[in-house]
Protein backbone atom coordinates (compact mmCIF):
# COMPACT_ATOMS: atom_id res chain seq x y z
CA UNK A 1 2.69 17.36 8.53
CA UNK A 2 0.70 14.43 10.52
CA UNK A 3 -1.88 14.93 12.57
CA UNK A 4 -3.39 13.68 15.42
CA UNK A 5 -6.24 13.92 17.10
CA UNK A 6 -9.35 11.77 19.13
CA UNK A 7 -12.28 11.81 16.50
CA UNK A 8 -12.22 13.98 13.39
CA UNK A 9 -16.04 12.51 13.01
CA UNK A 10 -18.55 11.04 14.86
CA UNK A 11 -18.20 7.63 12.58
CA UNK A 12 -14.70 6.63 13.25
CA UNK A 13 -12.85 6.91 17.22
CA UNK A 14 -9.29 7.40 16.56
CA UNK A 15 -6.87 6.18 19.62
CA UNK A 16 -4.33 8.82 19.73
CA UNK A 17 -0.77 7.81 18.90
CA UNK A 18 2.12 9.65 19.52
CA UNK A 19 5.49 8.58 17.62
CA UNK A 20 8.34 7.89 19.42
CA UNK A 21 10.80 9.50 16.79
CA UNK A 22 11.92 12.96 17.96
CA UNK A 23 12.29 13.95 14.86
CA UNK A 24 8.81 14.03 13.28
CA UNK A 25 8.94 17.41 11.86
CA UNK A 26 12.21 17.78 10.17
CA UNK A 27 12.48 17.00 6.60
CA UNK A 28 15.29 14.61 5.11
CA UNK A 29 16.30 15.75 1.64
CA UNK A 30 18.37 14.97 -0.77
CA UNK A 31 21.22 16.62 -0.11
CA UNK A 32 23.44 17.83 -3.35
CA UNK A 33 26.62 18.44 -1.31
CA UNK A 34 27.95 14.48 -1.36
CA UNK A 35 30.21 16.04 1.80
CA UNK A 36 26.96 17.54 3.49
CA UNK A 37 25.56 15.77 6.34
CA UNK A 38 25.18 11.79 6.16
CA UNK A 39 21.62 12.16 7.99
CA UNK A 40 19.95 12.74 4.72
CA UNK A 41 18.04 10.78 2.53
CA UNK A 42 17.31 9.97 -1.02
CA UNK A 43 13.51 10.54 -0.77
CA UNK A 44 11.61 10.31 -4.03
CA UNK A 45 9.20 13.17 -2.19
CA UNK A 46 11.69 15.13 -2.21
CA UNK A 47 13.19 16.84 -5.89
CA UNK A 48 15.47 14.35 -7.76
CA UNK A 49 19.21 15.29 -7.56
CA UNK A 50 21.73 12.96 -9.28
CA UNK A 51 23.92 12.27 -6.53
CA UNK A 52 20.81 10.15 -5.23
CA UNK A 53 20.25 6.60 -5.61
CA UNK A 54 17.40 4.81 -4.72
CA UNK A 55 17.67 2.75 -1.46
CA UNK A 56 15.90 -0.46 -2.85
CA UNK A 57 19.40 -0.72 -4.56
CA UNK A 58 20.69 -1.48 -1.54
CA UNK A 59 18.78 -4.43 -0.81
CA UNK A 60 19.48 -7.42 -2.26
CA UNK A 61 17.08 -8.77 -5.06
CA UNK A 62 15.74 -12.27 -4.91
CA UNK A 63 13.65 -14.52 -7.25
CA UNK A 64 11.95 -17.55 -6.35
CA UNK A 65 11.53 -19.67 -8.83
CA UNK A 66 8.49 -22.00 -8.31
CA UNK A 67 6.85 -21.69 -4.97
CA UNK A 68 4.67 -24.26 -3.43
CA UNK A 69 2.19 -23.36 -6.41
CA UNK A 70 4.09 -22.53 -9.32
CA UNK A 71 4.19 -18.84 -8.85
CA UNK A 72 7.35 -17.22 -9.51
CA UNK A 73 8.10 -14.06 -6.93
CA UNK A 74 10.55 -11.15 -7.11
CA UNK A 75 11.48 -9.56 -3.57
CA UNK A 76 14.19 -7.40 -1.88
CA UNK A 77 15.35 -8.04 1.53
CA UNK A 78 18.10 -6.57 4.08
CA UNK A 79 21.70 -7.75 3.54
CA UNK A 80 22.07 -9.40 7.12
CA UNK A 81 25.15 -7.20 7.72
CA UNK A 82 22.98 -4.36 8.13
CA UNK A 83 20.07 -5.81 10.56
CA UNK A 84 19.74 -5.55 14.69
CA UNK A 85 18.68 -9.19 15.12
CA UNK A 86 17.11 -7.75 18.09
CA UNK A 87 14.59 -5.90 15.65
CA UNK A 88 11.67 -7.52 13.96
CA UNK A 89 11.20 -7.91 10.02
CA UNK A 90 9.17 -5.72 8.39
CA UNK A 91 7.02 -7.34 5.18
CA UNK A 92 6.15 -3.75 2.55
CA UNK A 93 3.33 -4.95 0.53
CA UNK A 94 2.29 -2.31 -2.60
CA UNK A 95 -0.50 -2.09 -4.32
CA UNK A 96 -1.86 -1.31 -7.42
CA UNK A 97 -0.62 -0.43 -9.71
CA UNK A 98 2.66 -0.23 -8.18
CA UNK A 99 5.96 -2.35 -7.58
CA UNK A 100 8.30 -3.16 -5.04
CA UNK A 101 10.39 0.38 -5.84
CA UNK A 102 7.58 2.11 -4.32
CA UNK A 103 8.86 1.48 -0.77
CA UNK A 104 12.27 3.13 -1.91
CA UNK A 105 11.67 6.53 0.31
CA UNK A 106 10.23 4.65 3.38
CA UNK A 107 12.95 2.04 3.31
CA UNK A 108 15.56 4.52 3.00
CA UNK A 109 14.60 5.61 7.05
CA UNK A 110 13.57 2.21 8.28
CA UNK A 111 16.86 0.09 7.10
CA UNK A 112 19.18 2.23 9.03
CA UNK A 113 16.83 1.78 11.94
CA UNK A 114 18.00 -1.66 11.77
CA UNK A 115 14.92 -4.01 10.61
CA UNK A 116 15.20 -6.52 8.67
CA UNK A 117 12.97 -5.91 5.23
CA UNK A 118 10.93 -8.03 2.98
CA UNK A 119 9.83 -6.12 0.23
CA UNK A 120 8.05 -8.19 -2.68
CA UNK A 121 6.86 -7.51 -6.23
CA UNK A 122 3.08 -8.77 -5.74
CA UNK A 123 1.69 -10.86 -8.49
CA UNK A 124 0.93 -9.35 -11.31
CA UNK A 125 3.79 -6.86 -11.01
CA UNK A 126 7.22 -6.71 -12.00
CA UNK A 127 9.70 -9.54 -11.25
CA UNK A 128 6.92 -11.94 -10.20
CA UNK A 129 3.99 -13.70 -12.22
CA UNK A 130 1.50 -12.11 -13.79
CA UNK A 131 -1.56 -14.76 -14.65
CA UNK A 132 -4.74 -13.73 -16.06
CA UNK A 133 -6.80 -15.88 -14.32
CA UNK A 134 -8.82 -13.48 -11.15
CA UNK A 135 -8.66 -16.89 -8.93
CA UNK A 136 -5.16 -16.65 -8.73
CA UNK A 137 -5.74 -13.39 -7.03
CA UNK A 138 -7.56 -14.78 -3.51
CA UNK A 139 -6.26 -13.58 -0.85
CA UNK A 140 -5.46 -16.88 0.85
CA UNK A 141 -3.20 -17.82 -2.10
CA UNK A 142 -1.39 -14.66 -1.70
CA UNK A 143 -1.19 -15.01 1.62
CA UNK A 144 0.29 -18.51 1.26
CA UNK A 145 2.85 -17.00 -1.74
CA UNK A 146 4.06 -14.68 1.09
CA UNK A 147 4.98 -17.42 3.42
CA UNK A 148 6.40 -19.20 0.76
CA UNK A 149 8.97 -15.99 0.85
CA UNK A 150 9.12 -15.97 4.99
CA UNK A 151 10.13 -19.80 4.91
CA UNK A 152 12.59 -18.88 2.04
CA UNK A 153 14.10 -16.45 4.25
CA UNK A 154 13.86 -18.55 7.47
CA UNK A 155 11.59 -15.89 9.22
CA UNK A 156 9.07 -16.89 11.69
CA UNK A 157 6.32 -13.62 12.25
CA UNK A 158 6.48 -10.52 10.76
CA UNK A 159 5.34 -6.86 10.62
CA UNK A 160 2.99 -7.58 8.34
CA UNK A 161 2.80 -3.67 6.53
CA UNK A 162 0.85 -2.72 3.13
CA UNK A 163 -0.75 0.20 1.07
CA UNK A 164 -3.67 -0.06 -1.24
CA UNK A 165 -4.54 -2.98 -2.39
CA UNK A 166 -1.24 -4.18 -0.02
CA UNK A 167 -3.01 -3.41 2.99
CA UNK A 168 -6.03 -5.93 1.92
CA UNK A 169 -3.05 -8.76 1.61
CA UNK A 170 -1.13 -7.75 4.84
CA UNK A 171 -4.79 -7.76 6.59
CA UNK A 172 -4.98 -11.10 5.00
CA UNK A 173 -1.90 -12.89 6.05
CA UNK A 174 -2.62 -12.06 9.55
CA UNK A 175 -6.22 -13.81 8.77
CA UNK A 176 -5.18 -16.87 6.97
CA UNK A 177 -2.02 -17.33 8.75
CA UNK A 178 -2.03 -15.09 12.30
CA UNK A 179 1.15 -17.16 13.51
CA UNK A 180 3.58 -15.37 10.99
CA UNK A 181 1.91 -11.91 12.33
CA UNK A 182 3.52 -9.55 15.11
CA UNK A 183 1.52 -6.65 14.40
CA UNK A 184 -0.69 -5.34 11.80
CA UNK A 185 -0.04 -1.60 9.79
CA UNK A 186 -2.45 -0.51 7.32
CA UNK A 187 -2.15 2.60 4.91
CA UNK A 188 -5.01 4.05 3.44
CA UNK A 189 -7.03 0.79 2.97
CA UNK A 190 -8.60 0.12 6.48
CA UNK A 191 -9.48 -2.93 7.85
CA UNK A 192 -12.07 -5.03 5.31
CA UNK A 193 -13.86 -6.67 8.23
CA UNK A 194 -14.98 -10.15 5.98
CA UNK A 195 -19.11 -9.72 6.17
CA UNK A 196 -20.56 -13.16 6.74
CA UNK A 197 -24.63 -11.95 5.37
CA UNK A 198 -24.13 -9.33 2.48
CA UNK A 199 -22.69 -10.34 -0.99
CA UNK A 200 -20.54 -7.76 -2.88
CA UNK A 201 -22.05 -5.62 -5.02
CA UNK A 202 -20.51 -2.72 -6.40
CA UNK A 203 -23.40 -0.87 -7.24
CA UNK A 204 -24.79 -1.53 -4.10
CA UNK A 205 -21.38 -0.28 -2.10
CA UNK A 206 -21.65 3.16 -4.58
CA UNK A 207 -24.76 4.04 -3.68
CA UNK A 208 -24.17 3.52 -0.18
CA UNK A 209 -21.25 5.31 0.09
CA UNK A 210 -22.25 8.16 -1.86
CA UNK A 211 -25.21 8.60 0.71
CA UNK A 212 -22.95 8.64 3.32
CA UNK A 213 -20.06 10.92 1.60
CA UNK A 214 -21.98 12.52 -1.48
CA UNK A 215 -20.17 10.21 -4.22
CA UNK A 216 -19.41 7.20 -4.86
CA UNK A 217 -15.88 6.57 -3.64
CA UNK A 218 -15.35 3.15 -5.96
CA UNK A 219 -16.54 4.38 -9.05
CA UNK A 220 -13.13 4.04 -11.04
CA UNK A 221 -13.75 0.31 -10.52
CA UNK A 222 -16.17 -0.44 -12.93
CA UNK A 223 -13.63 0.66 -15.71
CA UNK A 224 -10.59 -1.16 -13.95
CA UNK A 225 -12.35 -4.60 -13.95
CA UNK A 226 -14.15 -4.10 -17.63
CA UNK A 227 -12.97 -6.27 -20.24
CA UNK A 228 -11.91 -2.49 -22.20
CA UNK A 229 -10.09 -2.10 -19.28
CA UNK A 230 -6.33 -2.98 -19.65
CA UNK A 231 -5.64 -2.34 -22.96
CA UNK A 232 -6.94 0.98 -22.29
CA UNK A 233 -4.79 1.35 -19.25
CA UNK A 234 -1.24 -0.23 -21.02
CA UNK A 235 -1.98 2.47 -24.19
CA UNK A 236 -2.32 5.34 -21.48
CA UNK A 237 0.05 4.35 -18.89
CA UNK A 238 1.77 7.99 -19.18
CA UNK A 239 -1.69 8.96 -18.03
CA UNK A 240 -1.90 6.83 -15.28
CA UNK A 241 0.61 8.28 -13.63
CA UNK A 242 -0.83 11.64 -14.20
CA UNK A 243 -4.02 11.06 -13.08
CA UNK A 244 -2.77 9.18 -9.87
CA UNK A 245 -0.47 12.03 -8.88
CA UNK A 246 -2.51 15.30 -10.32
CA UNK A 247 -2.01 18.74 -8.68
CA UNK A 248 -5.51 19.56 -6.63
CA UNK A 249 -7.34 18.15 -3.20
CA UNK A 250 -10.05 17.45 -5.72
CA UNK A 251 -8.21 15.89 -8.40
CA UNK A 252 -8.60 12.06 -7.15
CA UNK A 253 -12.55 12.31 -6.74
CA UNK A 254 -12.88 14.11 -9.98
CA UNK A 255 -11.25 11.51 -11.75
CA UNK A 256 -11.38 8.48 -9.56
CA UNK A 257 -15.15 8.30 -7.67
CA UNK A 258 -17.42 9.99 -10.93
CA UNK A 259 -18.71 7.36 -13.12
CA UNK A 260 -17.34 7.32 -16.30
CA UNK A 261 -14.36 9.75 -15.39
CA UNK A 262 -11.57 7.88 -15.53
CA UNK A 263 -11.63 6.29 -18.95
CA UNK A 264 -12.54 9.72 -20.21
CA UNK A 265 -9.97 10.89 -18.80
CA UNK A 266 -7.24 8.45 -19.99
CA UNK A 267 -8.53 9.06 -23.54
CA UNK A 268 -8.47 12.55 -23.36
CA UNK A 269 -6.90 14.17 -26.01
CA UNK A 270 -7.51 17.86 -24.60
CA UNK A 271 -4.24 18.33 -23.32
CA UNK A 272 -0.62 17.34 -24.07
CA UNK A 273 0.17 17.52 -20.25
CA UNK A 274 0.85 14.14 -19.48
CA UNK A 275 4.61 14.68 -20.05
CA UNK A 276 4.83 17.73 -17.95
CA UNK A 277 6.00 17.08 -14.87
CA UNK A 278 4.74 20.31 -13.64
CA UNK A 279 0.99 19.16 -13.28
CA UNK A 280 1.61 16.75 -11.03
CA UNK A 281 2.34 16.93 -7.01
CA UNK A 282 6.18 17.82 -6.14
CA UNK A 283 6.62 14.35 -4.83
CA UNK A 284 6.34 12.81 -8.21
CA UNK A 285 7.80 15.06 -10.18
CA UNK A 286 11.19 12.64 -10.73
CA UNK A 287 11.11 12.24 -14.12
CA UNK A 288 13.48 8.56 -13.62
CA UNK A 289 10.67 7.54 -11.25
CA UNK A 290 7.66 8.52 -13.76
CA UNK A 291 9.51 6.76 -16.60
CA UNK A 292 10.23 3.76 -14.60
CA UNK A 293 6.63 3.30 -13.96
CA UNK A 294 5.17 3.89 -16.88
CA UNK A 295 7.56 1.18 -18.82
CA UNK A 296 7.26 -0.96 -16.48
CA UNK A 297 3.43 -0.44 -17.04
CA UNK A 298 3.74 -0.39 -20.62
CA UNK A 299 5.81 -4.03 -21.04
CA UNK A 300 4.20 -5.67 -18.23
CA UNK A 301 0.38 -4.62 -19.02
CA UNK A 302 -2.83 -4.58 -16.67
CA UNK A 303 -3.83 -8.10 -17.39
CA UNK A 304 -2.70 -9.16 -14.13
CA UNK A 305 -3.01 -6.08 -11.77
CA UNK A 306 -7.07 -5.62 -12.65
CA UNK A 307 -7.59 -8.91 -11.40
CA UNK A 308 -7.09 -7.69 -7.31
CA UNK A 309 -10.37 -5.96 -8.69
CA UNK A 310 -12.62 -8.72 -10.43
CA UNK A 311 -11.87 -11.65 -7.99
CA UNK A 312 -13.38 -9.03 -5.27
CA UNK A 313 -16.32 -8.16 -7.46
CA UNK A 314 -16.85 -11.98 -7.84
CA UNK A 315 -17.48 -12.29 -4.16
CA UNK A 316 -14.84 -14.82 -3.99
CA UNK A 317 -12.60 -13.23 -1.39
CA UNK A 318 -15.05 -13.14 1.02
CA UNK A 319 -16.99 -16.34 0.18
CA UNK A 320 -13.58 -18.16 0.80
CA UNK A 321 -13.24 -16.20 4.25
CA UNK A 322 -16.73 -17.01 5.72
CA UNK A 323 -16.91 -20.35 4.56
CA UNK A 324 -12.99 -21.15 5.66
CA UNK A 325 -12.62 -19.40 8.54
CA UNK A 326 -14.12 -19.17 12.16
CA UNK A 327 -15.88 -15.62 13.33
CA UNK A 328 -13.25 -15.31 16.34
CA UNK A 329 -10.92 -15.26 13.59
CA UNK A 330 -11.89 -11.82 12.17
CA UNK A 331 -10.63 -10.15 15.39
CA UNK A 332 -7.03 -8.86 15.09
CA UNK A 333 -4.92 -9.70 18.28
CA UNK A 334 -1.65 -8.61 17.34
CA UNK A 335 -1.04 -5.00 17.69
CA UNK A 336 -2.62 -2.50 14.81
CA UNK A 337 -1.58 0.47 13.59
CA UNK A 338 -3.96 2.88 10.75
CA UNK A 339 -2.42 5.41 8.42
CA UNK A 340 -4.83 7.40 7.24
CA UNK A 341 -4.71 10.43 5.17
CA UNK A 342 -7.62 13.61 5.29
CA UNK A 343 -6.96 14.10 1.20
CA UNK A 344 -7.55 10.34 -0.23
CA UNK A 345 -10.98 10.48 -1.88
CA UNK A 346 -11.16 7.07 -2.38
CA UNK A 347 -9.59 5.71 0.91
CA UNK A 348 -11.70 7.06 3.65
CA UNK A 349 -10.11 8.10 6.70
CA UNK A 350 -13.85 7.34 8.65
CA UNK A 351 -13.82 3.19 6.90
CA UNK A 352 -11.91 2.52 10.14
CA UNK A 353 -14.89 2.88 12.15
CA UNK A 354 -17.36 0.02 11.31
CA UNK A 355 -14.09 -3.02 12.60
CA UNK A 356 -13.34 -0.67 15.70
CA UNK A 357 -17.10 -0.10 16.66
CA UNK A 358 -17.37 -4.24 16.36
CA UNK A 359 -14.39 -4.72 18.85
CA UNK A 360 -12.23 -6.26 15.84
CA UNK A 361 -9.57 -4.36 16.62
CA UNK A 362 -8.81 -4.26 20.30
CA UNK A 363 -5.16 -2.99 19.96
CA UNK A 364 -5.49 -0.12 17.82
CA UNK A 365 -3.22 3.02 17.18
CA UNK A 366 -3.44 5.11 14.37
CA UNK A 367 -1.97 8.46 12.53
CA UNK A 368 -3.13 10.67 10.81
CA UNK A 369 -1.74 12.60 7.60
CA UNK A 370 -2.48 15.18 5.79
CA UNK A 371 -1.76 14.20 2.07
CA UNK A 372 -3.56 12.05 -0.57
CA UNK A 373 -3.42 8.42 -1.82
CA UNK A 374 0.19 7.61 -2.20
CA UNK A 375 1.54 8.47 1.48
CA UNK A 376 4.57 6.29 0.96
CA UNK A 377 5.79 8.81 -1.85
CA UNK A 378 4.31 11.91 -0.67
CA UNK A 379 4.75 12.16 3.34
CA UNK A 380 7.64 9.15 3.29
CA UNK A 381 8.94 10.81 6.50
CA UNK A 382 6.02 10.60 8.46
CA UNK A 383 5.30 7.05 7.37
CA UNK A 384 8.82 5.57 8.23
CA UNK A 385 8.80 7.62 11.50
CA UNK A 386 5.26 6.46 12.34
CA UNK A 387 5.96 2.63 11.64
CA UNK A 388 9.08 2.89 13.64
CA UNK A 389 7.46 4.70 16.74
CA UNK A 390 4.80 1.80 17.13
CA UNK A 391 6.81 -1.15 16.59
CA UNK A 392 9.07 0.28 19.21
CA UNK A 393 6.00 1.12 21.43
CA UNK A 394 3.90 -2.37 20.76
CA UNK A 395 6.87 -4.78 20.10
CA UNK A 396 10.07 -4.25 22.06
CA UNK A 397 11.62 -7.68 23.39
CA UNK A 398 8.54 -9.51 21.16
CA UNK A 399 10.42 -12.85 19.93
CA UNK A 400 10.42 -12.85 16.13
CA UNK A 401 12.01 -16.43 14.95
């Protein structure tokens, strides 16, 4: 269950934030009794039963085309008979090396709440285009793709709301375009406060960080951004997915943040276990939902997904952002809201505290959990319940055209 509370460390000074939702600790399941109560919900946390389907299916599925750059872009939004027009919409943005289907648990709490959603396939992913070329990964393109989709759906500002490498692109529609914005939510991935003086360097960030925490929490990105890379990663998709969702609070840093460990351990042919279902967490032990992904992993390939990681290590991201865009523009002021979570080796609860000891975030609220990486899958309750709590604290009445 969440937790809450005014500094777990002296780095990082959490404003407390109490949900609205009365009903943080009971857990929705799915229920096998199709006459049982209608409160429950198909969460893919919770063990698969078949009288369950996921509630992306009831959104309907859009394609654009060719936006304003030739991209082509898969999303899911709210059939209008279900939304409260009084309600703002919500934009879900994944990361890697997810889809759009990775929302399904959250969105089946927030949709009957009323919101309207926007839920896209990023590029690289799925439905929507996959070049190989890392420029096509700066953020202010992506950015721009996503209000390609707003002005497709004739939607002014938004909840702008990602995970991973998600919560780097909501962070960076609000900074390349803070007039579609209403508020801010970030899970896992804190703010990346753009640093005007110091190039990227990912040996440089590793050894930093693993003075401050005792590894180096961005190890696994070395292999992800190699040449060796994706083809590794397509072959081993099955392992992927075990990896990501291992049994163990240590299993992410052992296999994510120690050089080397990662490829070894996607070649490893020590154990048959990536088909048992049983090694990884309860929350990802659907067997539709592991299959799903890695197919979807296996047709579509890493070509495209790696690419969030080498136009980052090229220093181009934040090149474009100093050089583009005014210092008073780094400040957030629209609402923000942190998810954090105490087990995610990688995404460290205390990165919060450099952008709220620098005043960039003067509207802050944040939660924490007490899970690992994928919060969306594992503690889907929380996070819908959370999300709904401070839009209804930070934006009730806000205009949203």
């Amino acid at each position: 269950m969440p937790t809450r509370d005014n500094g777990p460390t002296a780095i990082v000074q959490w404003t407390p934030y109490n949900p609205l939702c009365p009903h943080l600790d009971c857990a929705h399941t799915c229920n096998p009794d199709p006459q049982a109560s209608s409160q429950t919900h198909p969460l893919i946390s919770q063990p698969h039963d078949s009288t369950c389907s996921p509630a992306m299916e009831s959104l309907t599925k859009k394609t654009i085309a060719e936006n304003s750059r030739g991209m082509t872009y898969t999303y899911y939004t709210s059939d209008p008979s279900t939304v409260n027009p009084s309600q703002p919409t919500l934009l879900l943005v994944h990361g890697f090396p997810d889809e759009a289907y990775m929302w399904d648990a959250v969105v089946a709490q927030l949709a009957p709440k009323g919101y309207r959603l926007i839920v896209p396939d990023m590029l690289g992913y799925a439905g929507t285009s996959k070049p190989t070329d890392p420029s096509a990964y700066r953020f202010k393109h992506i950015a721009a793709d996503l209000v390609d989709i707003l002005d497709a759906e004739a939607v002014g500002k938004v909840v702008s709301i990602g995970h991973d490498w998600g919560s780097a692109v909501a962070q960076r529609l609000y900074l390349w375009h803070p007039e579609r914005v209403l508020a801010l939510v970030m899970l896992n991935v804190a703010y990346m406060l753009p640093d005007p003086e110091n190039p990227f360097d990912l040996a440089k960030v590793n050894k930093m960080m693993e003075q401050i925490f005792g590894y180096p929490i961005m190890a696994y990105q070395e292999f992800l951004a190699s040449e060796r890379g994706p083809k590794i990663l397509r072959e081993h998709a099955d392992r992927v997915y075990l990896g990501s969702h291992l049994k163990g609070d240590n299993s992410m840093r052992d296999i994510f943040c120690v050089p080397g460990a990662i490829e070894k351990f996607l070649l490893s042919t020590d154990d048959d276990s990536s088909s048992d279902l049983s090694a990884v967490k309860p929350y990802a032990q659907n067997a539709e939902v592991r299959d799903r992904f890695v197919q979807r992993l296996q047709r579509d390939g890493f070509d495209g997904p790696v690419n969030y990681y080498r136009v980052f290590h090229a220093d181009t991201q934040r090149l474009d952002e100093i050089q583009e865009l005014t210092p008073d523009r780094f400040v957030v002021n629209v609402p923000a809201f942190y998810i954090a979570c105490t087990k995610d080796a990688v995404c460290r609860p205390e990165m919060i505290g450099t952008p709220l000891d620098k005043g960039m975030l003067p509207d802050f609220d944040s939660l924490v959990l007490d899970c690992g990486h994928w919060c969306p899958l594992e503690m889907p309750t929380e996070v819908a319940e959370g999300i709904d709590g401070f839009v209804s604290k930070k934006l009730a009445g806000a205009a949203t055209a």
